[in-house]
N, C-alpha and C. Protein backbone atom coordinates (compact mmCIF):
# COMPACT_ATOMS: atom_id res chain seq x y z
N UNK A 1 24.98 -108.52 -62.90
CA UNK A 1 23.85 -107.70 -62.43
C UNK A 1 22.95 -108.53 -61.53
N UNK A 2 22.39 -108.16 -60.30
CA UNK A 2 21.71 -108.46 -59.63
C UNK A 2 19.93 -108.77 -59.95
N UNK A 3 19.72 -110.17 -59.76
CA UNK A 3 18.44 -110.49 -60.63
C UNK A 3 16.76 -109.93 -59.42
N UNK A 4 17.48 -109.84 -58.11
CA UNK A 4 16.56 -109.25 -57.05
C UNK A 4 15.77 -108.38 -57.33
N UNK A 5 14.26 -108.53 -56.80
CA UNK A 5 12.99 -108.27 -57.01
C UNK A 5 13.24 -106.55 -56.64
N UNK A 6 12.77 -105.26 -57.24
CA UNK A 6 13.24 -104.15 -56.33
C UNK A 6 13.06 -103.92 -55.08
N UNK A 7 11.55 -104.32 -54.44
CA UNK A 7 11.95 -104.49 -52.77
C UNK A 7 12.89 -104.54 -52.16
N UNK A 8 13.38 -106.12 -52.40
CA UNK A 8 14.82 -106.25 -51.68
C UNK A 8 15.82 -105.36 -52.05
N UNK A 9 15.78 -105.07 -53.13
CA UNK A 9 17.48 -104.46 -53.07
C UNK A 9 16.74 -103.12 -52.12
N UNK A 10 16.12 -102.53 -52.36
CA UNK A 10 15.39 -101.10 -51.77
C UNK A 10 15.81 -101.47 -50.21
N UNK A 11 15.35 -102.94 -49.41
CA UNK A 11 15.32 -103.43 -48.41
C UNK A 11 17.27 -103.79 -48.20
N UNK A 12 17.83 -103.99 -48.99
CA UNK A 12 19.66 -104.01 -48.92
C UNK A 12 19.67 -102.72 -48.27
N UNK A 13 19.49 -101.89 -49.33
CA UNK A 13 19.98 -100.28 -49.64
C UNK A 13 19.73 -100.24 -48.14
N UNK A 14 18.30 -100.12 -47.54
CA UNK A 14 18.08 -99.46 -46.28
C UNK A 14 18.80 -99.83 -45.12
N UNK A 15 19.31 -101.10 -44.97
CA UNK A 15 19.71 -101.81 -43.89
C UNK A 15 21.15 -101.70 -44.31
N UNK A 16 21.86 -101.47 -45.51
CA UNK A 16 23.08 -101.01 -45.59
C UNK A 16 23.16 -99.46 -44.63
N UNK A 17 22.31 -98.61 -44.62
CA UNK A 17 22.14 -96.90 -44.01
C UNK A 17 22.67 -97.23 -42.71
N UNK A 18 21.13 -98.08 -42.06
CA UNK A 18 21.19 -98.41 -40.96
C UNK A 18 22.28 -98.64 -40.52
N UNK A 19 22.93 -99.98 -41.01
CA UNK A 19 24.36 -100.16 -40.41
C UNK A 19 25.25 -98.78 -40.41
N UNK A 20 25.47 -98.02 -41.37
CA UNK A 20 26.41 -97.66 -41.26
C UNK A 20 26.11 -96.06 -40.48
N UNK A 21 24.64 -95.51 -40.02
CA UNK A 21 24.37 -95.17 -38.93
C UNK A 21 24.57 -95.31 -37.80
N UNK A 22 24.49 -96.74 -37.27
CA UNK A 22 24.45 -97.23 -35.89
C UNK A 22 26.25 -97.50 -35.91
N UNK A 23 26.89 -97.76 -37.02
CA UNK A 23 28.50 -97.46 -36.95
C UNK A 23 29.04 -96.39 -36.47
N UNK A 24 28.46 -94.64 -37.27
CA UNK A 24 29.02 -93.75 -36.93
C UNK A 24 28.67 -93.35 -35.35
N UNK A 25 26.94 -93.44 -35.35
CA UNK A 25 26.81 -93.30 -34.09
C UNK A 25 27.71 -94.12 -32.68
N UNK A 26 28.10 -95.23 -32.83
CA UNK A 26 28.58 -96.04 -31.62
C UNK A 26 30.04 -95.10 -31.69
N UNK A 27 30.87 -94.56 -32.89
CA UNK A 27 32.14 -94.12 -32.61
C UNK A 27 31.87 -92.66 -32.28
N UNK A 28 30.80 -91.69 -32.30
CA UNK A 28 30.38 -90.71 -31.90
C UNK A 28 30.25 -91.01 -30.39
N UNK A 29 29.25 -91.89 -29.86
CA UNK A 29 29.23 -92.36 -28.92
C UNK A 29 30.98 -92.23 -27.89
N UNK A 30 31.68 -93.36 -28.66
CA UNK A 30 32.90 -94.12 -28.38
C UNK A 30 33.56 -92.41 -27.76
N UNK A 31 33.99 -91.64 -28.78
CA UNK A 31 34.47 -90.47 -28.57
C UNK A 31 34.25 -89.66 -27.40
N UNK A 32 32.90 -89.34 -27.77
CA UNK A 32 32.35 -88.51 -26.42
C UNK A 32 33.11 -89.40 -24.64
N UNK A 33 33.14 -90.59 -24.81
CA UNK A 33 32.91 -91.12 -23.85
C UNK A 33 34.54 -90.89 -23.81
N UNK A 34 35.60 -91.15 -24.18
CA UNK A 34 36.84 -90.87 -24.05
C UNK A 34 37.41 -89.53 -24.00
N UNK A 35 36.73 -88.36 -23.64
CA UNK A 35 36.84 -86.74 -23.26
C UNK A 35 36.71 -86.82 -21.92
C-alpha cells in the first residue's frame, strides 16, 4: 500500500487523466489527419 500524503496521490490520479487525454487526443488528432 502506498504510504503518500492524499494530495499526491489525488495529484498522480490527475496527471495520470491528463496523460491519457493528451494520448487519445494526439491519435484523434493522428486520424483526422490521415482522411
Amino acid at each position: 500500500e502506498l504510504s503518500l500524503p492524499p494530495v499526491k496521490i489525488h495529484c498522480s490520479v490527475l496527471a495520470e487523466d491528463a496523460i491519457k487525454a493528451a494520448i487519445s487526443d494526439y491519435k484523434n488528432r493522428k486520424a483526422v489527419d490521415s482522411q
